[in-house]
Protein backbone atom coordinates (compact mmCIF):
# COMPACT_ATOMS: atom_id res chain seq x y z
CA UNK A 1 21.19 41.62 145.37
CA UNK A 2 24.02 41.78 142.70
CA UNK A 3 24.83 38.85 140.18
CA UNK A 4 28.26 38.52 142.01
CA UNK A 5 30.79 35.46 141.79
CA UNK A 6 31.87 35.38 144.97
CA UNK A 7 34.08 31.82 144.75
CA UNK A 8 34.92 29.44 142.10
CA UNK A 9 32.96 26.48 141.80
CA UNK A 10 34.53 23.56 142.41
CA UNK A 11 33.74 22.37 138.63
CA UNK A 12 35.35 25.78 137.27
CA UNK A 13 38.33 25.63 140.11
CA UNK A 14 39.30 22.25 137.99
CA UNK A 15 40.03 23.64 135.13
CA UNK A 16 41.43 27.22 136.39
CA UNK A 17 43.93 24.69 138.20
CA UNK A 18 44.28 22.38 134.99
CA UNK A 19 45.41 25.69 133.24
CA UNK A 20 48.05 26.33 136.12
CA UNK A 21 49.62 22.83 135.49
CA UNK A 22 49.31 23.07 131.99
CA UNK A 23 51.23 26.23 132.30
CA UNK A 24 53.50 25.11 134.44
CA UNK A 25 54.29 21.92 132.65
CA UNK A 26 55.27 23.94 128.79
CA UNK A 27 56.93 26.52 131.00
CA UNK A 28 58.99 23.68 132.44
CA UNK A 29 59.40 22.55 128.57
CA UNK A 30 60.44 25.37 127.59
CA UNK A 31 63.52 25.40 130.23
CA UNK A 32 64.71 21.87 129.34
CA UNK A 33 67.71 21.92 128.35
CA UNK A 34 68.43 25.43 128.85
CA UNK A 35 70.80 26.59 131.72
CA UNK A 36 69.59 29.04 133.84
CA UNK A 37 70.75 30.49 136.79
CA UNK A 38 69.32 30.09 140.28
CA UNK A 39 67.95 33.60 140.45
CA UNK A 40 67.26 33.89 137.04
CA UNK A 41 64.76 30.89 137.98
CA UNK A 42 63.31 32.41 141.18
CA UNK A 43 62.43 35.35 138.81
CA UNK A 44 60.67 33.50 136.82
CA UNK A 45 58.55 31.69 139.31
CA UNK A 46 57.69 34.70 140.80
CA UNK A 47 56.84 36.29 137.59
CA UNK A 48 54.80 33.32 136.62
CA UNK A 49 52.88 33.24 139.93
CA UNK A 50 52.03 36.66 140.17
CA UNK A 51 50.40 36.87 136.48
CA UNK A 52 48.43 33.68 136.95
CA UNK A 53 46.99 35.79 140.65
CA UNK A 54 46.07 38.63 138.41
CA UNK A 55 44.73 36.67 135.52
CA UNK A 56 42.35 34.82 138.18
CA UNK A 57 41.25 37.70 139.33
CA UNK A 58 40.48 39.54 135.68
CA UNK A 59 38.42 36.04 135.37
CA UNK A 60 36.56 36.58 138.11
CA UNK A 61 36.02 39.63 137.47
CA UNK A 62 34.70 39.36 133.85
CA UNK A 63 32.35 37.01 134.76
CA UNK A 64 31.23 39.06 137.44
CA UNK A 65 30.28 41.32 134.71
CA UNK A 66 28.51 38.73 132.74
CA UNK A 67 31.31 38.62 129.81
CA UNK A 68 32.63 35.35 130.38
CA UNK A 69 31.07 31.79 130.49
CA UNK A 70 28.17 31.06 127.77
CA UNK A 71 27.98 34.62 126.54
CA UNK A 72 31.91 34.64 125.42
CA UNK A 73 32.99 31.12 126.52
CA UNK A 74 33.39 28.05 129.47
CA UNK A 75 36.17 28.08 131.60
CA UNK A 76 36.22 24.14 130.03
CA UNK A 77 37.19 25.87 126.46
CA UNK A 78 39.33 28.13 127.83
CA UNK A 79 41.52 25.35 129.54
CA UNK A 80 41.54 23.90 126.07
CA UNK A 81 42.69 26.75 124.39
CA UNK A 82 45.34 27.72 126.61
CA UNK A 83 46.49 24.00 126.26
CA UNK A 84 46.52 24.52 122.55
CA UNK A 85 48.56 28.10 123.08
CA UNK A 86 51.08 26.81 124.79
CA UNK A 87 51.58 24.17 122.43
CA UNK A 88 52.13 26.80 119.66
CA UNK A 89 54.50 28.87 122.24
CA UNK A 90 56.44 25.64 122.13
CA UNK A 91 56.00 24.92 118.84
CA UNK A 92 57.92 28.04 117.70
CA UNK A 93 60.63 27.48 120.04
CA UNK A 94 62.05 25.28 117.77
CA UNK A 95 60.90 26.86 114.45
CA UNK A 96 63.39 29.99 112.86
CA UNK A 97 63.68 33.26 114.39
CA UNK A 98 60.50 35.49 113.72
CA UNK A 99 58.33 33.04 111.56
CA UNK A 100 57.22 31.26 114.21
CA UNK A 101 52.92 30.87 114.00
CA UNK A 102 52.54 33.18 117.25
CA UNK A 103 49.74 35.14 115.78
CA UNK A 104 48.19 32.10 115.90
CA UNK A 105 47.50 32.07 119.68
CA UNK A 106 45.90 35.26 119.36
CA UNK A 107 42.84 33.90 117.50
CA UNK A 108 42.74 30.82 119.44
CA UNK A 109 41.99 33.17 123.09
CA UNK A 110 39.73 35.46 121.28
CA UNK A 111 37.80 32.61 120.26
CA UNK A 112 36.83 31.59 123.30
CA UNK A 113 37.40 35.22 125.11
CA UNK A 114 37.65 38.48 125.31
CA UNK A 115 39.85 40.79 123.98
CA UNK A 116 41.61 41.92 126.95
CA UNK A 117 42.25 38.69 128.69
CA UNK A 118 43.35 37.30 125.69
CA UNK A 119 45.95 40.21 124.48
CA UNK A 120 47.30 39.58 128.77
CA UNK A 121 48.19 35.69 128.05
CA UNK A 122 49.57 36.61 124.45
CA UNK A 123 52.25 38.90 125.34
CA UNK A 124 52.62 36.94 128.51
CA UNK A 125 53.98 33.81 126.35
CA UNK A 126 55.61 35.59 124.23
CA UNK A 127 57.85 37.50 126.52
CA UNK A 128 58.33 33.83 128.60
CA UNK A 129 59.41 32.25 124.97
CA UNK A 130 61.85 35.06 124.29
CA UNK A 131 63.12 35.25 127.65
CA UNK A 132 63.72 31.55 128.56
CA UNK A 133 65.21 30.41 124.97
CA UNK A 134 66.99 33.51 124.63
CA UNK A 135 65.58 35.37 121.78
CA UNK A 136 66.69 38.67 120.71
CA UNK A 137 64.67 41.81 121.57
CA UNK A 138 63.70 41.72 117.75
CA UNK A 139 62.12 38.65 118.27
CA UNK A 140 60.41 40.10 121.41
CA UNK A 141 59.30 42.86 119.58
CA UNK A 142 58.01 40.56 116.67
CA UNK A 143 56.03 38.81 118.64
CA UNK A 144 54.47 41.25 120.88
CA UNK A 145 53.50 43.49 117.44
CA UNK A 146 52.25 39.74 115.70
CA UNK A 147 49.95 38.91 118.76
CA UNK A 148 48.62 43.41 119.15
CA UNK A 149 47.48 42.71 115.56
CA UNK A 150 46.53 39.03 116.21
CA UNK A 151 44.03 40.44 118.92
CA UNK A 152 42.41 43.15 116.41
CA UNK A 153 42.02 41.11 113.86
CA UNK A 154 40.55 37.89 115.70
CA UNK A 155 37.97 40.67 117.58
CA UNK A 156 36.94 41.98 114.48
CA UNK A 157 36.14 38.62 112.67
CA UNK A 158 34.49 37.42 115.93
CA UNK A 159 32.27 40.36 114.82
CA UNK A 160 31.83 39.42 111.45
CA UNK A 161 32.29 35.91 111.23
CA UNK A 162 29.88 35.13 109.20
CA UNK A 163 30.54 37.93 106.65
CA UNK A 164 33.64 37.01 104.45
CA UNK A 165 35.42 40.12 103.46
CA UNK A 166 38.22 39.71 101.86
CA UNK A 167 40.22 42.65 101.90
CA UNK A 168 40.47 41.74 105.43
CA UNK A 169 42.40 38.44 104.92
CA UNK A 170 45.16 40.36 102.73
CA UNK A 171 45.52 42.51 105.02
CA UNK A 172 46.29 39.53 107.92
CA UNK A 173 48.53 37.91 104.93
CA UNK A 174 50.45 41.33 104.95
CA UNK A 175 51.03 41.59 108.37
CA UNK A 176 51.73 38.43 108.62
CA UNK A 177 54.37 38.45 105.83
CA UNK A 178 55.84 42.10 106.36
CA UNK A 179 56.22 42.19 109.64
CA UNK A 180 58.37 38.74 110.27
CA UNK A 181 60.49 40.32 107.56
CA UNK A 182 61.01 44.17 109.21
CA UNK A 183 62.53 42.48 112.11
CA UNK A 184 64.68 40.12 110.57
CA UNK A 185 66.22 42.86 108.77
CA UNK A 186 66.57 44.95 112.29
CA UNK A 187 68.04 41.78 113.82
CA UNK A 188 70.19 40.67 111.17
CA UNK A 189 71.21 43.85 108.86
CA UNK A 190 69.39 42.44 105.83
CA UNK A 191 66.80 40.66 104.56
CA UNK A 192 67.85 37.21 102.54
CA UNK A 193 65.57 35.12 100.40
CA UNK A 194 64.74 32.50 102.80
CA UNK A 195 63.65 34.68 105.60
CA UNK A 196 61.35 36.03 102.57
CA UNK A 197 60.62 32.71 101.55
CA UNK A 198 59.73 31.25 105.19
CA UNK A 199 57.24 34.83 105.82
CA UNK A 200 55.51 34.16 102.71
CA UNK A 201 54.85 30.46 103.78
CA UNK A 202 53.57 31.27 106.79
CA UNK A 203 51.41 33.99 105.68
CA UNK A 204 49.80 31.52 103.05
CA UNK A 205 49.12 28.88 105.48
CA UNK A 206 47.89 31.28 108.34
CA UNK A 207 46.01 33.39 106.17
CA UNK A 208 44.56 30.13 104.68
CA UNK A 209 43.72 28.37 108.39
CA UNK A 210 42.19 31.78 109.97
CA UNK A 211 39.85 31.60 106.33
CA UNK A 212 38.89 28.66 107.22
CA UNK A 213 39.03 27.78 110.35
CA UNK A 214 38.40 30.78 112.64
CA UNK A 215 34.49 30.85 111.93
CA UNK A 216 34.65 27.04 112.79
CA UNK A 217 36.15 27.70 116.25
CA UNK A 218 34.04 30.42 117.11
CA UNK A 219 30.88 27.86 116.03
CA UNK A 220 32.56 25.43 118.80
CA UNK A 221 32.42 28.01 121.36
CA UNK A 222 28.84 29.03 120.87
CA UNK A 223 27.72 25.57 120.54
CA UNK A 224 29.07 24.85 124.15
CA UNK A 225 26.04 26.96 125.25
CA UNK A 226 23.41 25.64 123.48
CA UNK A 227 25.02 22.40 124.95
CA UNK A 228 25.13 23.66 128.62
CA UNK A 229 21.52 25.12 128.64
CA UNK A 230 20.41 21.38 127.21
CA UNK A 231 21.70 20.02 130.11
CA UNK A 232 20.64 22.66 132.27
CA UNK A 233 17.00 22.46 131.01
CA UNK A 234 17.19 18.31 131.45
CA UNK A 235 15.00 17.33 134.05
CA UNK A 236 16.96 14.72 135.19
CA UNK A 237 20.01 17.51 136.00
CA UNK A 238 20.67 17.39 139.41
CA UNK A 239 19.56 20.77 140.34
CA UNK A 240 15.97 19.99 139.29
CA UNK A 241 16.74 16.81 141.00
CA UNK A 242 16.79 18.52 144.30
CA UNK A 243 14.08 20.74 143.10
CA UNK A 244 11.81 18.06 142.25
CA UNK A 245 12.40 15.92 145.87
CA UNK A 246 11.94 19.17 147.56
CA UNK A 247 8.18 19.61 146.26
CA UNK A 248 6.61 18.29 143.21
CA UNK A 249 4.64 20.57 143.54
CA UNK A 250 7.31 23.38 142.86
CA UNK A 251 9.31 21.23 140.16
CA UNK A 252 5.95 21.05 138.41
CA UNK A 253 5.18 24.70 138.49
CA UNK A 254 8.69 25.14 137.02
CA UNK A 255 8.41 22.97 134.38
CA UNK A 256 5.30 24.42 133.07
CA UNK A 257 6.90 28.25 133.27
CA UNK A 258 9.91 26.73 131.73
CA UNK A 259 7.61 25.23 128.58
CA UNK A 260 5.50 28.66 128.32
CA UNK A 261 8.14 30.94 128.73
CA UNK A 262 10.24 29.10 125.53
CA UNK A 263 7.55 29.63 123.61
CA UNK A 264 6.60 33.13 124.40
CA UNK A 265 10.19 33.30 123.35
CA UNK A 266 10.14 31.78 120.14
CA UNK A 267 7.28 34.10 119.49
CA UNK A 268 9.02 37.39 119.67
CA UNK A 269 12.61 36.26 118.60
CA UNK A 270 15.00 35.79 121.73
CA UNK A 271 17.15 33.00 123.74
CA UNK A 272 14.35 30.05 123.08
CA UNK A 273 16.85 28.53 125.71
CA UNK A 274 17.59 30.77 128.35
CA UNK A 275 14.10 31.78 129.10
CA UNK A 276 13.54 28.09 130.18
CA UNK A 277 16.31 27.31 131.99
CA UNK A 278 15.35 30.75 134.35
CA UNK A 279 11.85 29.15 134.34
CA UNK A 280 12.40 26.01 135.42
CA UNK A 281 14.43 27.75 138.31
CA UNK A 282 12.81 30.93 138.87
CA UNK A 283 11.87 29.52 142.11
CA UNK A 284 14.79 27.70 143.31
CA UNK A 285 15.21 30.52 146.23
CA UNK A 286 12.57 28.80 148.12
CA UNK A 287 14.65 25.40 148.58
CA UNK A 288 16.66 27.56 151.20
CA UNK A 289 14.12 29.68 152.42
CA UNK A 290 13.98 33.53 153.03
CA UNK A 291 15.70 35.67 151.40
CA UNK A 292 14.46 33.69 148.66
CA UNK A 293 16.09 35.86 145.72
CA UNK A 294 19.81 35.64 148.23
CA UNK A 295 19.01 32.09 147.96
CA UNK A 296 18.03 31.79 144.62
CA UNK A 297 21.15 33.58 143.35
CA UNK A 298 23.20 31.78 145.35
CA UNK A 299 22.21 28.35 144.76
CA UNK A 300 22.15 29.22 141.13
CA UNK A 301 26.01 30.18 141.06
CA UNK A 302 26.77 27.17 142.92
CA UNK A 303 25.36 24.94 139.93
CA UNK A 304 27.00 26.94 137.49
CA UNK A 305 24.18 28.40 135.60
CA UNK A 306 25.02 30.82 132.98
CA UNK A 307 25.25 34.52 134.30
CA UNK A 308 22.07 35.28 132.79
CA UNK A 309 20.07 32.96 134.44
CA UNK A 310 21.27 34.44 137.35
CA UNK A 311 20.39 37.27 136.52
CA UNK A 312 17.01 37.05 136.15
CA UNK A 313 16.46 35.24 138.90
CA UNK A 314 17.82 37.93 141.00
CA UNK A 315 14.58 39.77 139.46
CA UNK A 316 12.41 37.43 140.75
CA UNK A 317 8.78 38.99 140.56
CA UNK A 318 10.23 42.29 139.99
CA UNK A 319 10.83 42.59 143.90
CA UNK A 320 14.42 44.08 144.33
CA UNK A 321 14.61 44.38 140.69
CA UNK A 322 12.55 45.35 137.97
CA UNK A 323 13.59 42.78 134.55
CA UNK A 324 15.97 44.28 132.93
CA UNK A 325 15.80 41.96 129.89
CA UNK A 326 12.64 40.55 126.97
CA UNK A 327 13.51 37.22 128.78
CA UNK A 328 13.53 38.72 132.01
CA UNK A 329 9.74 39.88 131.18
CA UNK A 330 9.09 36.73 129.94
CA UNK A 331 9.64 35.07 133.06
CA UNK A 332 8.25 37.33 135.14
CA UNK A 333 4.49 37.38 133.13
CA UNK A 334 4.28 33.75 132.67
CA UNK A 335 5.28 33.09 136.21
CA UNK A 336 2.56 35.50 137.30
CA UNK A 337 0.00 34.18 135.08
CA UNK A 338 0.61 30.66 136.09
CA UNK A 339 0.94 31.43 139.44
CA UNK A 340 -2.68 32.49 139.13
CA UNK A 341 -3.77 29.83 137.12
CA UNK A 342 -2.49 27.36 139.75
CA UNK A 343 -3.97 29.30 142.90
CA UNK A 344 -7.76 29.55 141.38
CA UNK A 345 -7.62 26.37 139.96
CA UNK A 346 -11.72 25.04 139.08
CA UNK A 347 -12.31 28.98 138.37
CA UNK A 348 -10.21 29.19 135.49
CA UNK A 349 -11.85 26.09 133.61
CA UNK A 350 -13.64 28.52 131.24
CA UNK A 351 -11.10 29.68 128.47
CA UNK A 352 -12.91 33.11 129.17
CA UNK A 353 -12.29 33.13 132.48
CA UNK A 354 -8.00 32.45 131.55
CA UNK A 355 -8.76 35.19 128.93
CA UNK A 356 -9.59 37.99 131.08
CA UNK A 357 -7.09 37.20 133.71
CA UNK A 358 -4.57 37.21 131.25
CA UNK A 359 -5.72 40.72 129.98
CA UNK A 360 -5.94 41.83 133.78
CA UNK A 361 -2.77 40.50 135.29
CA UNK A 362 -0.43 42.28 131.97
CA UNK A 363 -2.22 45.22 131.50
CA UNK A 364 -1.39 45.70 135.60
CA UNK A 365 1.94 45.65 135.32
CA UNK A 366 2.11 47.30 132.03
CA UNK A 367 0.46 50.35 133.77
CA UNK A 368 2.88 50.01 136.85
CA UNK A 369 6.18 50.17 134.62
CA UNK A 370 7.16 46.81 135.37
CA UNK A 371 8.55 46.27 131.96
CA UNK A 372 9.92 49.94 131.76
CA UNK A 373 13.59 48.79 131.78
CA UNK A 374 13.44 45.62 129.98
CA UNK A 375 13.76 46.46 126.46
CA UNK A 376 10.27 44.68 125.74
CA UNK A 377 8.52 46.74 122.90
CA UNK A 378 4.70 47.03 122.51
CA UNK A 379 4.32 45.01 119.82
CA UNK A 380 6.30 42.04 121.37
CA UNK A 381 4.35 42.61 124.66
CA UNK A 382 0.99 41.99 122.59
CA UNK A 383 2.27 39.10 121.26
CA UNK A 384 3.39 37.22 124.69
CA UNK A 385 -0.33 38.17 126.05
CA UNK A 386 -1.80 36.30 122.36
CA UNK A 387 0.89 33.98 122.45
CA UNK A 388 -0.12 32.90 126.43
CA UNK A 389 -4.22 33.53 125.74
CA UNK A 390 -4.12 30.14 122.92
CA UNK A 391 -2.08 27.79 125.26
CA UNK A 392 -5.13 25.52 127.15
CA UNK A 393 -3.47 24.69 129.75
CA UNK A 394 -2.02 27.08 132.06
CA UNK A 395 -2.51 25.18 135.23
């Protein structure tokens, strides 16, 4: 079965809508006062409704893919930051001609998303800010050049956030200064000192805020999934809830995959976090019944968990799907060891006896490929088998 979002939960439906209304409220702001024709208004709703279709779909789609939602962002942040862009969009409606902050807006999306998506809403505001409040084309084409080199810049230093190269930040101060000053010479047949004056301002103090501040957004972003997986991995979530008033007996197993496979994690170096979450609910499948990987996948996308959970739940046991991830592997191995464990219970008293299951059960798989696809070296296989082999209790 794919990792396929086939509806909107109703917690990420909330804020897709609040983004609508949001929309729809500074588009409405942007109007007051302004006199526009009938038609020119039905125009306008129509081309508002039919970009936020597509841009709902291109959501859906890139989380399909497993690019949005706690590998690039939360459809919670997003809301934010398109609540935050259109407060810029209307910000500059009343600021001069061409020195408006637009570039701006470009960081904020590609903080929170990707580069595509957020180069769509960017030119999308700007031609609704030129076109409602009348702007010349120079304006337009202001804009639409400030947010293009908004976008490249934000997805570089997404990149390289925590590098500070400065040679990079002149060159968004030049931009920034240059090009507000081309096009006010275009749209007004020369260049005067305040139009120089306001360009250098705002190069200064958005050259200054993306210094400082861009790292400190990304930071928020990424934080929201250490955040998520923390509630995810509580025990008191209402997912294991169900999971736990289902059969203790499953909840339990879960919670002792979940513990193993963190630290089998932490021993070769990847997501600490998201190799307990998909242990805890490696199993869920079975709450529902057969297909239990359908089930599993499903249930999983109706609580929200992050795309890569999903994921490697829809490798359960290497059935359909061999792991295609370290944390996939990880899973998978301490799920089968435990599973063991658990079903020869007195037997495996002797730490021997754990020993040479251990060495039996991963050296099977090993030989069968199992781990062929999942980017799992040798030497960070050996160290999940001595990582598991010191634990005491497996059961």
């Amino acid at each position: 079965m794919s990792v396929e979002e086939k509806k909107i939960s109703p917690k990420r439906f909330f804020f897709v809508a609040g983004m609508f209304i949001v929309s729809v409220i500074s588009v409405f702001l942007l109007s007051y006062g302004k006199k526009l024709l009938l038609d020119q208004a039905l125009c306008l709703v129509t081309l508002f409704a039919s970009f936020w279709i597509v841009f709902i779909l291109a959501l859906l789609q890139q989380r399909k893919i497993g690019k949005f939602t706690y590998n690039s962002t939360t459809y919670r942040n997003l809301f934010i930051i398109t609540t935050a862009g259109w407060g810029l969009v209307i910000l500059c409606s009343y600021l001069p001609d061409y020195f408006g902050p637009i570039i701006f807006v470009a960081f904020l999306f590609v903080a929170v998303s990707d580069g595509m998506l957020s180069l769509a809403c960017c030119l999308f505001m700007d031609l609704l800010l030129c076109f409602i409040c009348g702007k010349t084309s120079f304006v337009l084409y202001c804009y639409c050049i400030l947010s293009i080199f908004g976008v490249l810049f934000a997805n570089y230093l997404k990149e390289k956030h925590e590098e500070k190269n400065g040679i990079y930040y002149v060159l968004i101060f030049l931009v920034q200064f240059l090009i507000p000053v081309i096009f006010f010479d275009f749209g007004a047949g020369k260049i005067t000192e305040n139009a120089i004056l306001y360009s250098f301002i705002t190069a200064c103090i958005i050259t200054f805020v993306v210094y400082f501040g861009f790292g400190i957004l990304i930071a928020w972003d990424r934080r929201e999934e250490t955040v998520a997986y923390d509630v995810f991995c509580d025990f008191d979530y209402s997912l294991a809830t169900d999971l736990k008033h289902f059969s203790a007996g499953d909840f339990n197993h879960g919670k002792k995959v979940s513990e193993l496979s963190r630290a089998c994690a932490k021993e070769i170096g990847v997501n600490e976090q998201l190799c307990a979450c998909a242990g805890l609910y490696y199993h869920v499948g079975i709450m529902e019944g057969e297909p239990i990987i359908d089930n599993g996948v499903s249930i999983a996308q109706k609580y929200c968990l992050p795309v890569d959970v999903i994921r490697i739940i829809s490798e359960y046991k290497g059935i359909d799907k061999k792991p295609s991830t370290p944390e996939s592997a990880i899973v998978q191995i301490v799920d089968a060891i435990v599973t063991k464990m658990e079903a020869l219970g007195e037997q495996m008293d002797s730490s021997w006896n754990q020993e040479m299951l251990i060495y039996q059960t991963l050296n099977g798989f090993s030989e069968s490929g199992m781990y062929d696809q999942s980017n799992l070296t040798m030497n960070q296989f050996l160290k999940i088998r001595d990582c598991l082999i010191i634990k005491e209790d497996l059961k």
